[in-house]
PDB file of N, CA and C in Angstrom:
ATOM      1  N   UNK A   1     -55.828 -17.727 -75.776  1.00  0.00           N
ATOM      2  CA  UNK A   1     -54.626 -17.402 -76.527  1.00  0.00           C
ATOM      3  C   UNK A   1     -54.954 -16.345 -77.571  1.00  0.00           C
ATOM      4  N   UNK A   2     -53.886 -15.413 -77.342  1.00  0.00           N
ATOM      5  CA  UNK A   2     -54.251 -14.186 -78.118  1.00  0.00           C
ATOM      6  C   UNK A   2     -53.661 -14.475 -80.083  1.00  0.00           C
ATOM      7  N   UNK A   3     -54.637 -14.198 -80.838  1.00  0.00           N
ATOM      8  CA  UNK A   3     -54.540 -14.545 -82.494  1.00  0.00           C
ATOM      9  C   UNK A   3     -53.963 -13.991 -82.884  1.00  0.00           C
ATOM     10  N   UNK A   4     -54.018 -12.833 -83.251  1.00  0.00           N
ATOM     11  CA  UNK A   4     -54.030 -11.394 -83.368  1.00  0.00           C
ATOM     12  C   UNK A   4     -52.890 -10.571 -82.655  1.00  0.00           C
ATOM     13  N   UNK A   5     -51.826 -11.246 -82.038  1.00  0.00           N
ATOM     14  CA  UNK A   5     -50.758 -10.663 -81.804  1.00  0.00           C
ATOM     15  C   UNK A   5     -50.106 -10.011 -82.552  1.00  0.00           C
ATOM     16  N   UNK A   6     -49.337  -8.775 -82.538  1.00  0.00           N
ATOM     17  CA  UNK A   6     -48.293  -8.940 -83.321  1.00  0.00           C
ATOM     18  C   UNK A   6     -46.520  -9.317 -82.873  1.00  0.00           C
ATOM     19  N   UNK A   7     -45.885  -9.339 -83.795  1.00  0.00           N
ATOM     20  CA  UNK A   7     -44.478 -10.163 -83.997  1.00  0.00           C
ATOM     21  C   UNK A   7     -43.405  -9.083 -82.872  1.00  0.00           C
ATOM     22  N   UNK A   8     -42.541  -9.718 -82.230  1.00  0.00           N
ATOM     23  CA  UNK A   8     -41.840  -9.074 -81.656  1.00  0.00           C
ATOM     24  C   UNK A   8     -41.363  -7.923 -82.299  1.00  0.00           C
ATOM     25  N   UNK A   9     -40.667  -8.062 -83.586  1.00  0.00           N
ATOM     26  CA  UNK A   9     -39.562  -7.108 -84.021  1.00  0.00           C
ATOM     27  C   UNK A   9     -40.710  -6.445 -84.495  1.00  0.00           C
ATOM     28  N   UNK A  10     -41.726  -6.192 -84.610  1.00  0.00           N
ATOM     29  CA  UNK A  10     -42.553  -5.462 -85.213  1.00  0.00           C
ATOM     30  C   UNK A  10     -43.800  -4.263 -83.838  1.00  0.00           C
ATOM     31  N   UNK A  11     -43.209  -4.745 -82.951  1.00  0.00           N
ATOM     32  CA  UNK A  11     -43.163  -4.694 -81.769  1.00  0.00           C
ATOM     33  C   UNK A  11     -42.420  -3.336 -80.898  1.00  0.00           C
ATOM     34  N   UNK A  12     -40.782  -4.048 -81.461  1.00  0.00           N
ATOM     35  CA  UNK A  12     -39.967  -3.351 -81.224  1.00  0.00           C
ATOM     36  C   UNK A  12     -39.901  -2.204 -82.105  1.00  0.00           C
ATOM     37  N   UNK A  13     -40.491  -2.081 -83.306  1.00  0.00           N
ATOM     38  CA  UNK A  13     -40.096  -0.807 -84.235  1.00  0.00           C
ATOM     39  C   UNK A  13     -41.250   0.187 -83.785  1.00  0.00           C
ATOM     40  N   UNK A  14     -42.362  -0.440 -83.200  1.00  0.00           N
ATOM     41  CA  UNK A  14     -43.064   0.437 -82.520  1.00  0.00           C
ATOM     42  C   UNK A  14     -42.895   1.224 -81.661  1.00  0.00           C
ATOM     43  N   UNK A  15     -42.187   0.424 -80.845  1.00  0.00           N
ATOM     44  CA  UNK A  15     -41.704   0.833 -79.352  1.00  0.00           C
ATOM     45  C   UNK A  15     -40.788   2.123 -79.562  1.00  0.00           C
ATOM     46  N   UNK A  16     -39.796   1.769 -79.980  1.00  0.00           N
ATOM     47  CA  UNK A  16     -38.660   2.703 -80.503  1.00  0.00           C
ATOM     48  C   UNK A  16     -39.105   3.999 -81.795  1.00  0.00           C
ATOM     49  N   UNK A  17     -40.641   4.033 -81.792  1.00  0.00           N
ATOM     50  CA  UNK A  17     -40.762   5.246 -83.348  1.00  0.00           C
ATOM     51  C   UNK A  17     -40.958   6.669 -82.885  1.00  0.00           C
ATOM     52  N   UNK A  18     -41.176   7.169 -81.577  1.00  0.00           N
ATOM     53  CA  UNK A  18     -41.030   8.085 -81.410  1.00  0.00           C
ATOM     54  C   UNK A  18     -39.700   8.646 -81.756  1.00  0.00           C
ATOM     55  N   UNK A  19     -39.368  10.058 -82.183  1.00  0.00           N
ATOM     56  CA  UNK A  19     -38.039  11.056 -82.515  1.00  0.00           C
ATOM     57  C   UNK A  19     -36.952  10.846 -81.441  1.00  0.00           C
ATOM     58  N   UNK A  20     -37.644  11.456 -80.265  1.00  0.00           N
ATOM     59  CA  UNK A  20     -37.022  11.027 -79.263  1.00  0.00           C
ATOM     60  C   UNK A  20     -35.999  10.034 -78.737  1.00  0.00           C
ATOM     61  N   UNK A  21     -36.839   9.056 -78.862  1.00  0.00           N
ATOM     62  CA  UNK A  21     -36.297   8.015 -78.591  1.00  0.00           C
ATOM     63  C   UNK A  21     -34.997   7.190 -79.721  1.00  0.00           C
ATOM     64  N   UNK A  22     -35.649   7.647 -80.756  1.00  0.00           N
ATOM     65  CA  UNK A  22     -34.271   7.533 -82.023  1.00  0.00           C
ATOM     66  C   UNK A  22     -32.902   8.346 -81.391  1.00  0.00           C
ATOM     67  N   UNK A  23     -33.051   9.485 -81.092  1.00  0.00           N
ATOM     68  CA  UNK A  23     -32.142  10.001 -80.768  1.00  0.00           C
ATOM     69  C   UNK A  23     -31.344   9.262 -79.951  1.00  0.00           C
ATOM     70  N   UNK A  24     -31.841   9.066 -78.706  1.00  0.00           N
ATOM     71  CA  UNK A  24     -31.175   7.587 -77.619  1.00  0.00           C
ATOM     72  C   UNK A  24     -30.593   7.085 -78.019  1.00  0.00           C
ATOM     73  N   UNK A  25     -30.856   6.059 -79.387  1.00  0.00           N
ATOM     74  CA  UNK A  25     -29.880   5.140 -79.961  1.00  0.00           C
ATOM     75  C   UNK A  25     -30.659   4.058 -79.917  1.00  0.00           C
ATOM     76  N   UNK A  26     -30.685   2.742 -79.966  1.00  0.00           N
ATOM     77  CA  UNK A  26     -30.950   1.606 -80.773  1.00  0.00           C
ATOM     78  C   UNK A  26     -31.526   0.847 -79.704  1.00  0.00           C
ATOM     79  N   UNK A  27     -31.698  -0.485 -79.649  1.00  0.00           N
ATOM     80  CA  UNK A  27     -32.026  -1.525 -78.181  1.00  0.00           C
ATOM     81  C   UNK A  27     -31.524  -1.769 -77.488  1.00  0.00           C
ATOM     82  N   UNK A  28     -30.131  -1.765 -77.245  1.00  0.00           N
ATOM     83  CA  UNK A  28     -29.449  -2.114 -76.671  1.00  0.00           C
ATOM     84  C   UNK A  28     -29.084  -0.751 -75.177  1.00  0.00           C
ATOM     85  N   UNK A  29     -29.107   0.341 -76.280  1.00  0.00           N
ATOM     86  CA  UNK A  29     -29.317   2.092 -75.284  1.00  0.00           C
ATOM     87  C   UNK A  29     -30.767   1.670 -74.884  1.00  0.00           C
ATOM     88  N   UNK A  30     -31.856   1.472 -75.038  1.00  0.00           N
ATOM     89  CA  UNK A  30     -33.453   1.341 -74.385  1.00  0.00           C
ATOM     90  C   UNK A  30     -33.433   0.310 -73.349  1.00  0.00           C
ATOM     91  N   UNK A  31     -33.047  -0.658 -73.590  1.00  0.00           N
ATOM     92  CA  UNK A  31     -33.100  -1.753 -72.752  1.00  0.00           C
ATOM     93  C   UNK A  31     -33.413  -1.634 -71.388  1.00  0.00           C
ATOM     94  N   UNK A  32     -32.779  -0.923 -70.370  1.00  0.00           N
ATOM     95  CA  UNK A  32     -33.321  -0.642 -69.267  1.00  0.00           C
ATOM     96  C   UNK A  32     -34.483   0.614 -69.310  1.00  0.00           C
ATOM     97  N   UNK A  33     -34.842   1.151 -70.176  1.00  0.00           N
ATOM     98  CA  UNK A  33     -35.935   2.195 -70.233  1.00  0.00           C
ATOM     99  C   UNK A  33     -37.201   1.776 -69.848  1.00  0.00           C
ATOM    100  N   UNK A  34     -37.953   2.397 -69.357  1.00  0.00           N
ATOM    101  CA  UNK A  34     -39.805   1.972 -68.578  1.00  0.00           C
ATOM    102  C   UNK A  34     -40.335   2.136 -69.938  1.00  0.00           C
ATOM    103  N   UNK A  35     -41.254   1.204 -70.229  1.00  0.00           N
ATOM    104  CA  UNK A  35     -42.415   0.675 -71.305  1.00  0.00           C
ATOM    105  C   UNK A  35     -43.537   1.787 -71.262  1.00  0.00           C
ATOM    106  N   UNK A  36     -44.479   2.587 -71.855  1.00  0.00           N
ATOM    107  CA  UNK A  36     -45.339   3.162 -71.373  1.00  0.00           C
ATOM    108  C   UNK A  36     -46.568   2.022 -71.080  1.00  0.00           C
ATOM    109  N   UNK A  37     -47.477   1.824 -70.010  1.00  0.00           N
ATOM    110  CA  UNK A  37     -48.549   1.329 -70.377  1.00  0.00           C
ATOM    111  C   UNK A  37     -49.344   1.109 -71.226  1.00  0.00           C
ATOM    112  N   UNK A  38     -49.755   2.540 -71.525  1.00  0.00           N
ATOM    113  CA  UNK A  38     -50.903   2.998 -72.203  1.00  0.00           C
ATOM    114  C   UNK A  38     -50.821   2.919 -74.100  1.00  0.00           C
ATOM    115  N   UNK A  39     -49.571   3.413 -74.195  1.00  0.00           N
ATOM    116  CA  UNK A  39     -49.730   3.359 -75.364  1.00  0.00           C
ATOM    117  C   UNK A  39     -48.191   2.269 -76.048  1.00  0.00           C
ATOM    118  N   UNK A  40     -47.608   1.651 -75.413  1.00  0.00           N
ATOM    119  CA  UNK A  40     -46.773   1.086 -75.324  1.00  0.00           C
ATOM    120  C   UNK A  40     -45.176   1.238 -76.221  1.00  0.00           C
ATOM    121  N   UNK A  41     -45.093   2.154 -75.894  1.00  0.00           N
ATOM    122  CA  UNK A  41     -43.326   2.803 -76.400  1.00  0.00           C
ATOM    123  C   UNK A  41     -42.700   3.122 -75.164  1.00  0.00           C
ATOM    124  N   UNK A  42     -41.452   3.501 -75.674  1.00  0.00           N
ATOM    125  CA  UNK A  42     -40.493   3.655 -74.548  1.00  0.00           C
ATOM    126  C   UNK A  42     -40.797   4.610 -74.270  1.00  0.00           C
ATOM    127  N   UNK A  43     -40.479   5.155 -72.713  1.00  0.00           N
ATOM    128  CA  UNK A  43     -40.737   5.763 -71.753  1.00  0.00           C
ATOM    129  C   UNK A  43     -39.452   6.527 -71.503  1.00  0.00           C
ATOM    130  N   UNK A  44     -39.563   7.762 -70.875  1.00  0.00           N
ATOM    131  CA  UNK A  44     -38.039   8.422 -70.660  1.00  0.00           C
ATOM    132  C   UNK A  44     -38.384   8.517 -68.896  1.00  0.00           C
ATOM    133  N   UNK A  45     -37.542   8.256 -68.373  1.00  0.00           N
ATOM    134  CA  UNK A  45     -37.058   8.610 -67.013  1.00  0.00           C
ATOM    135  C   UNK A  45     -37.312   9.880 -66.253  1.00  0.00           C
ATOM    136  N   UNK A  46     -37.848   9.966 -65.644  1.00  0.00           N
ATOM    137  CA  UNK A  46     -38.622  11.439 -64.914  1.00  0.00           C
ATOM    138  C   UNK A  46     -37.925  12.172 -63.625  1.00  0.00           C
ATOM    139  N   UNK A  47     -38.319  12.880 -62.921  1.00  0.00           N
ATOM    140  CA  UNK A  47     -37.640  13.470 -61.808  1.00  0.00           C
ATOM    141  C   UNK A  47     -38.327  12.809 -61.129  1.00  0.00           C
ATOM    142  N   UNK A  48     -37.840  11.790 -59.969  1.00  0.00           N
ATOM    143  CA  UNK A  48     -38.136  10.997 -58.962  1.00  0.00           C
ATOM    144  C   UNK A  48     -37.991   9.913 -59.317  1.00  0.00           C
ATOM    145  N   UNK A  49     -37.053   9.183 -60.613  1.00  0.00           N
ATOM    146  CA  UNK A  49     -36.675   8.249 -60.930  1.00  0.00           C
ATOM    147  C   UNK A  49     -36.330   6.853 -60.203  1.00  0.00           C
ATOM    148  N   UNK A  50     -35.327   7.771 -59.318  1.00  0.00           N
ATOM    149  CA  UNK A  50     -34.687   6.960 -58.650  1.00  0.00           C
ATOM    150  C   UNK A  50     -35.200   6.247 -57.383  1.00  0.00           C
ATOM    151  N   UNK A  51     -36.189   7.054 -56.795  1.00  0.00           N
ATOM    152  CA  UNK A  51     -37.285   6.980 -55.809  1.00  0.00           C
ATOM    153  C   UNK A  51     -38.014   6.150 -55.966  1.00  0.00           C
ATOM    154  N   UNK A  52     -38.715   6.370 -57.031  1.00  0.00           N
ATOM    155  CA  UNK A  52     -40.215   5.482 -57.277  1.00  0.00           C
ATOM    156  C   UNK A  52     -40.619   5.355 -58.786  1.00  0.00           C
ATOM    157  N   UNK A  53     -39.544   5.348 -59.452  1.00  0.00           N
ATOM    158  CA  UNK A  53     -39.597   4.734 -60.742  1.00  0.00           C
ATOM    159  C   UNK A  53     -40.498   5.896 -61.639  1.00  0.00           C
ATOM    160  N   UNK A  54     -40.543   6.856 -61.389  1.00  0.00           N
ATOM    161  CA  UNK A  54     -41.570   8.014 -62.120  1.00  0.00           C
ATOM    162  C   UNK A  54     -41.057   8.018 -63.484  1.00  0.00           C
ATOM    163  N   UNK A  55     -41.697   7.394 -64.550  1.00  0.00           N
ATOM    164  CA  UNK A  55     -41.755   7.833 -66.013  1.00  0.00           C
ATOM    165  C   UNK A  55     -42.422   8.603 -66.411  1.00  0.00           C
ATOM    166  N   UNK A  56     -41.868   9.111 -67.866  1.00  0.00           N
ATOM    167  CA  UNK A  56     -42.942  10.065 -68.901  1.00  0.00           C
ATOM    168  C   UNK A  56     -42.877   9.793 -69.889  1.00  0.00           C
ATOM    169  N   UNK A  57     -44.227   9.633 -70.478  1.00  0.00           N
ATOM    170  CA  UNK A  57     -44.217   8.961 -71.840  1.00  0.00           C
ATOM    171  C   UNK A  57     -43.864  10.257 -73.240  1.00  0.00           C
ATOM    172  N   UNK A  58     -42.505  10.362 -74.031  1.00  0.00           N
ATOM    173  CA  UNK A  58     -43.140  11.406 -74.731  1.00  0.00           C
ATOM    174  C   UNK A  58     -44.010  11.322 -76.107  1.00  0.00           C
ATOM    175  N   UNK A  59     -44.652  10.054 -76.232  1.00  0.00           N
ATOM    176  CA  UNK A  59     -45.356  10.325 -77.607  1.00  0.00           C
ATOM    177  C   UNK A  59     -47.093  10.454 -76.899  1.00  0.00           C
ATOM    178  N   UNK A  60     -47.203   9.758 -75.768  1.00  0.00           N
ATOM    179  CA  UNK A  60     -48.845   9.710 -75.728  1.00  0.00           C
ATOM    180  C   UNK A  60     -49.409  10.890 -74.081  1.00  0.00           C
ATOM    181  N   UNK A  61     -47.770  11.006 -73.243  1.00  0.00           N
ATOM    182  CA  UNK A  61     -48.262  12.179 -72.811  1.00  0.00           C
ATOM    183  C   UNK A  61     -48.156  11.598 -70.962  1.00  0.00           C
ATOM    184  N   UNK A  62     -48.034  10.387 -71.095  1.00  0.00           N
ATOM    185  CA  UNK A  62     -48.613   9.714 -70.104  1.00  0.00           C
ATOM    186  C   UNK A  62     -47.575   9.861 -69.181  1.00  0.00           C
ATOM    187  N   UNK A  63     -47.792   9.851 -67.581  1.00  0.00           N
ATOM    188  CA  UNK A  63     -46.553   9.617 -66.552  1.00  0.00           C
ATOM    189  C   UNK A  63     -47.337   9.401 -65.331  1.00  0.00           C
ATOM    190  N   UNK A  64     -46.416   8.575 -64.380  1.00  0.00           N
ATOM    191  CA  UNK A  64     -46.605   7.735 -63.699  1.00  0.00           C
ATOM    192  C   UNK A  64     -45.158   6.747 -63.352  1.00  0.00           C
ATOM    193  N   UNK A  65     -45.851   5.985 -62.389  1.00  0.00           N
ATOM    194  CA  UNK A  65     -44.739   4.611 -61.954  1.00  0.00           C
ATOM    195  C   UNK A  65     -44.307   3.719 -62.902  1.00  0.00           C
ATOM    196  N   UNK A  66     -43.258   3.735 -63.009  1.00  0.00           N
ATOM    197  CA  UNK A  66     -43.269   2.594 -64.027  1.00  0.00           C
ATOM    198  C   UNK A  66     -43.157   1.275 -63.836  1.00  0.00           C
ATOM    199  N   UNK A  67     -44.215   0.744 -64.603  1.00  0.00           N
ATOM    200  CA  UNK A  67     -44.726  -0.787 -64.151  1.00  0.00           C
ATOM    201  C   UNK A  67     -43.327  -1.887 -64.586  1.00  0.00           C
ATOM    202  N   UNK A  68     -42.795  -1.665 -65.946  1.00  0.00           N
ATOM    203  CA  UNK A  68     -41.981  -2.938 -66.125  1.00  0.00           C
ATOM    204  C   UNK A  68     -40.835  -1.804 -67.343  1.00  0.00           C
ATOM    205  N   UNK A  69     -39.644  -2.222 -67.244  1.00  0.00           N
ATOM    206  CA  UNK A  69     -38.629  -1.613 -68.105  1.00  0.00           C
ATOM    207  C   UNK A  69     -38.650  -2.938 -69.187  1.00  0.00           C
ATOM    208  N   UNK A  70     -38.267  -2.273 -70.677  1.00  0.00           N
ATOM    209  CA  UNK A  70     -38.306  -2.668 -71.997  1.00  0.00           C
ATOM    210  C   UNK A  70     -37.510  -4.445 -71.511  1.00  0.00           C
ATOM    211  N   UNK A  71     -36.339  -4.810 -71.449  1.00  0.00           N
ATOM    212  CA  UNK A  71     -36.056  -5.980 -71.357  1.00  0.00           C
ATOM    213  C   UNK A  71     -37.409  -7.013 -70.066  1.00  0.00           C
ATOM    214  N   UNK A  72     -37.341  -6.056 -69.223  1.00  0.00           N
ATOM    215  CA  UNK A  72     -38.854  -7.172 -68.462  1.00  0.00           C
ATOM    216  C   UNK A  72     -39.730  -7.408 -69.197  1.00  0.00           C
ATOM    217  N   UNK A  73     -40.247  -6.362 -70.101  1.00  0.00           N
ATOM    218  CA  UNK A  73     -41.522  -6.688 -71.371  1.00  0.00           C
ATOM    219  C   UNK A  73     -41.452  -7.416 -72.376  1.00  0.00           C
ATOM    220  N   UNK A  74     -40.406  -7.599 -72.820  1.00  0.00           N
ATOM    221  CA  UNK A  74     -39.595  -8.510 -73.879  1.00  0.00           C
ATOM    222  C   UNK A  74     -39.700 -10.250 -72.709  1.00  0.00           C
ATOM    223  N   UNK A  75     -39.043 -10.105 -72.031  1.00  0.00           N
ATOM    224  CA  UNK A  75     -39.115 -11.244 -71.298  1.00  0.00           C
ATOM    225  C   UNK A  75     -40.027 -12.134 -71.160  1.00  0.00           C
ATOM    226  N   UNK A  76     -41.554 -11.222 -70.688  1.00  0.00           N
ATOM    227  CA  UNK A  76     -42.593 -12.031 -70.060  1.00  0.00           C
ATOM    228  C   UNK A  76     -43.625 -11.709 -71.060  1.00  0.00           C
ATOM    229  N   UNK A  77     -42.776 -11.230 -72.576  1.00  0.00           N
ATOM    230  CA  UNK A  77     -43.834 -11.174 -73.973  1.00  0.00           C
ATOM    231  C   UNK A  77     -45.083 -10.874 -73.383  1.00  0.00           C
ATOM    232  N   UNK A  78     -45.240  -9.267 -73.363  1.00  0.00           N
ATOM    233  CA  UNK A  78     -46.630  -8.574 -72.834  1.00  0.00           C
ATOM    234  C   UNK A  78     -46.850  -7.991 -73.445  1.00  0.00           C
ATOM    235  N   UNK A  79     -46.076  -7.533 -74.476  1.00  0.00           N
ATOM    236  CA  UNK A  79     -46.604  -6.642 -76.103  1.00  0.00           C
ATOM    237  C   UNK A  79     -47.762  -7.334 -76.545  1.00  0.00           C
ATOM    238  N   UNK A  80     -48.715  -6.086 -77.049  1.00  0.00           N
ATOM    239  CA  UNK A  80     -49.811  -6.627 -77.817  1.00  0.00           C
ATOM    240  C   UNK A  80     -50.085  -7.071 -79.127  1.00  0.00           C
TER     241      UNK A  80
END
């Protein structure tokens, strides 16, 4: 069991601190958005979206498949 977690909503202000993503609007606009892996903020939607889930991360750079959208991560509490 992890100690050293931190708190959801503290979590969520992470998730959401890129510029970007302010712009979007609040949790409720993110909610279906892809999680980044790597550095764990929201993810924006890529060209081949619809295909195979292709995200891009814009604060850490990262893109790829996206493994789980913001309400699945919330769900199965996988924040670190």
């Amino acid at each position: 069991m992890l100690t050293n977690r931190i708190g959801l909503n503290e979590w969520k202000r992470h998730a959401h601190s890129h510029p970007w993503i302010g712009q979007i609007g609040g949790e409720k606009r993110t909610i279906q958005h892809p999680v980044c892996p790597r550095c764990e903020k929201i993810a924006l939607r890529d060209k081949g979206w619809a295909a195979n889930r292709m995200a891009r991360c814009p604060a850490c750079g990262w893109s790829g498949r996206a493994q789980m959208l913001l309400n699945e991560y919330v769900q199965e509490k996988m924040w670190r």
